[in-house]
Protein backbone atom coordinates (compact mmCIF):
# COMPACT_ATOMS: atom_id res chain seq x y z
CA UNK A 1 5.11 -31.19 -7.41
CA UNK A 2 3.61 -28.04 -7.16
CA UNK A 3 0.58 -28.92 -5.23
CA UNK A 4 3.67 -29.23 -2.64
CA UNK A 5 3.19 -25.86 -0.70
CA UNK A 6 3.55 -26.12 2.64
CA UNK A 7 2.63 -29.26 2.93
CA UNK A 8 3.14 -29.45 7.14
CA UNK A 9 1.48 -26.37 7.95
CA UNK A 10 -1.20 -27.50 5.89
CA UNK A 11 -2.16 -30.35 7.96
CA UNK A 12 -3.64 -27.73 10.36
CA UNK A 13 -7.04 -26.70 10.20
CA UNK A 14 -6.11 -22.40 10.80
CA UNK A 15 -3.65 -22.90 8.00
CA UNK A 16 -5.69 -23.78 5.42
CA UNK A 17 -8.38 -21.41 5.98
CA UNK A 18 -5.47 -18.65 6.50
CA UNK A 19 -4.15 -19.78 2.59
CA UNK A 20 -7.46 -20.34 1.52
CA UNK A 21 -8.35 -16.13 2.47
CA UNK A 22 -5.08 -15.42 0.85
CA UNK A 23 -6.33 -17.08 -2.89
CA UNK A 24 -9.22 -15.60 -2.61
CA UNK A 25 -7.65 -12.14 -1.64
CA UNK A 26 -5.55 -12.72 -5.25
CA UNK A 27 -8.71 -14.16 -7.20
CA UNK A 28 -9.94 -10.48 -7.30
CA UNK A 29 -7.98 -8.86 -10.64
CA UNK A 30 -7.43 -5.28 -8.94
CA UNK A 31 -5.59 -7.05 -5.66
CA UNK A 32 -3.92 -9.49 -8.14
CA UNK A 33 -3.04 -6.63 -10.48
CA UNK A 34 -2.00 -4.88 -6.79
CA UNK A 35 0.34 -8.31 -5.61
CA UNK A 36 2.05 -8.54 -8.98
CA UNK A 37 2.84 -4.37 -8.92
CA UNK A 38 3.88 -4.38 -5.56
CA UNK A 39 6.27 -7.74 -5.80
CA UNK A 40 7.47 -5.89 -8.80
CA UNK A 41 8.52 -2.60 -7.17
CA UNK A 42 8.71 -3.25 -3.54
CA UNK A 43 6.49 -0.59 -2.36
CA UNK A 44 4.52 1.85 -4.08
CA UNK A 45 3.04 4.73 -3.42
CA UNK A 46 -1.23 4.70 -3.95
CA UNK A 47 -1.28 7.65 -6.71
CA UNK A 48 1.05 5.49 -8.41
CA UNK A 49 -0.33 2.21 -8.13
CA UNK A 50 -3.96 3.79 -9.44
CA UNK A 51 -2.44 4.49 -12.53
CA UNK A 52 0.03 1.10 -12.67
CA UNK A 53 -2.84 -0.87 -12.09
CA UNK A 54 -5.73 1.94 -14.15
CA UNK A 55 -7.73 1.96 -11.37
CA UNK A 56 -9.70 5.06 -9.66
CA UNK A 57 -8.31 6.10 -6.08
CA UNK A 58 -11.18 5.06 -3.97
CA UNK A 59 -12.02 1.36 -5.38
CA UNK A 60 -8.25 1.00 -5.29
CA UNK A 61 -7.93 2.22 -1.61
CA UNK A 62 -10.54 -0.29 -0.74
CA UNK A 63 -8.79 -3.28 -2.06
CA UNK A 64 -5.68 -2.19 -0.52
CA UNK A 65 -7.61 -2.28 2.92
CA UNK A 66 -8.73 -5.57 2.23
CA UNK A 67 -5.19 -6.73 1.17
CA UNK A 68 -4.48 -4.66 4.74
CA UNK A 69 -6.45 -6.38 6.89
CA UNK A 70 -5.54 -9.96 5.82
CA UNK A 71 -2.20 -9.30 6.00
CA UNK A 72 -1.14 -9.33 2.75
CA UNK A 73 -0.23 -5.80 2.62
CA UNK A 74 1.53 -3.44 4.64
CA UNK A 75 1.41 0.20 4.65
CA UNK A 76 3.38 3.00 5.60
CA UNK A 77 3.24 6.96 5.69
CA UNK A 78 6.23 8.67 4.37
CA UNK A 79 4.74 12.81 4.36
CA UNK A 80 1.58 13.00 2.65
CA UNK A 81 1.99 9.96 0.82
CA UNK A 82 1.09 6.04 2.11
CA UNK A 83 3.51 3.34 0.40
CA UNK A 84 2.69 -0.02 0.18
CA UNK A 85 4.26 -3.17 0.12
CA UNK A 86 3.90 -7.47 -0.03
CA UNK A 87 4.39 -8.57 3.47
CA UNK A 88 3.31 -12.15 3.59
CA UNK A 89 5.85 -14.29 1.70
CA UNK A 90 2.92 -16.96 0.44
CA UNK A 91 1.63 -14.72 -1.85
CA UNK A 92 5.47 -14.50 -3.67
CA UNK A 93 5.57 -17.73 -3.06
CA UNK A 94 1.90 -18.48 -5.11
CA UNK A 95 2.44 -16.04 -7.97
CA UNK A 96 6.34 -17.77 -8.48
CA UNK A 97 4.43 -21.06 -8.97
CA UNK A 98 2.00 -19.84 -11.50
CA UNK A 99 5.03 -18.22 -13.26
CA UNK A 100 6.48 -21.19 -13.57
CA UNK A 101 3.35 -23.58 -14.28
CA UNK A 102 2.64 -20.98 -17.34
CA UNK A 103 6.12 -21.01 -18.58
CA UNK A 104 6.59 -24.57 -18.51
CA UNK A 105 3.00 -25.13 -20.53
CA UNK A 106 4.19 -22.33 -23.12
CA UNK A 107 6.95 -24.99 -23.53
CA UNK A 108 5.01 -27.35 -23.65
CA UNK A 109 3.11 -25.97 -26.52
CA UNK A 110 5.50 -24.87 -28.41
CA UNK A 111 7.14 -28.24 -28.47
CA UNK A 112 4.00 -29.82 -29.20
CA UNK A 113 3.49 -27.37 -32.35
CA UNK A 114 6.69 -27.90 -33.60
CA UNK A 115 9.33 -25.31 -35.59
């Protein structure tokens, strides 16, 4: 059931390696922190995220390249600022299973420890 992702595309060996990058571009807790900020807001700006996330500028700015180059991210210069933002719709799609995995086993154990 929720093992069910994609299940064509991942019949093909470039697919799985491509979703394989992408969990371990969210296994690091600054880009998850990063992913869960940005699907939260939309885009955000990098002085902002450093202190959403409580990270410094520079160790943020080089998991945001990272999150860059694999596609995850996007960025964009508005002025002097650069805005981010989640462009690849696997990693919504990832984080809204987990959401719901977790919710379902706080259920689940509260049901099992009773009123």
């Amino acid at each position: 059931m929720v093992m069910d992702i994609w299940p064509r595309q991942l019949n093909r060996a470039g697919s799985r390696e491509s979703l394989a990058r992408l969990f371990g571009d969210l296994s690091h807790p600054l880009r998850l922190a990063v992913v869960i900020r940005l699907l939260s807001v939309e885009k955000e700006c990098v002085c902002s995220l450093a202190r959403s996330c409580r990270a410094d500028q520079p160790t943020l700015s080089r998991h945001l390249r990272i999150l860059r180059d694999h596609g995850v991210v996007a960025d964009r210069r508005e002025g002097a600022k650069v805005f981010y933002q989640v462009v690849d719709p696997r990693a919504a799609a990832i984080l809204d299973r987990i959401k719901i995995v977790g919710a379902d086993q706080g259920r689940a154990r509260l049901k099992q420890e009773g009123p």
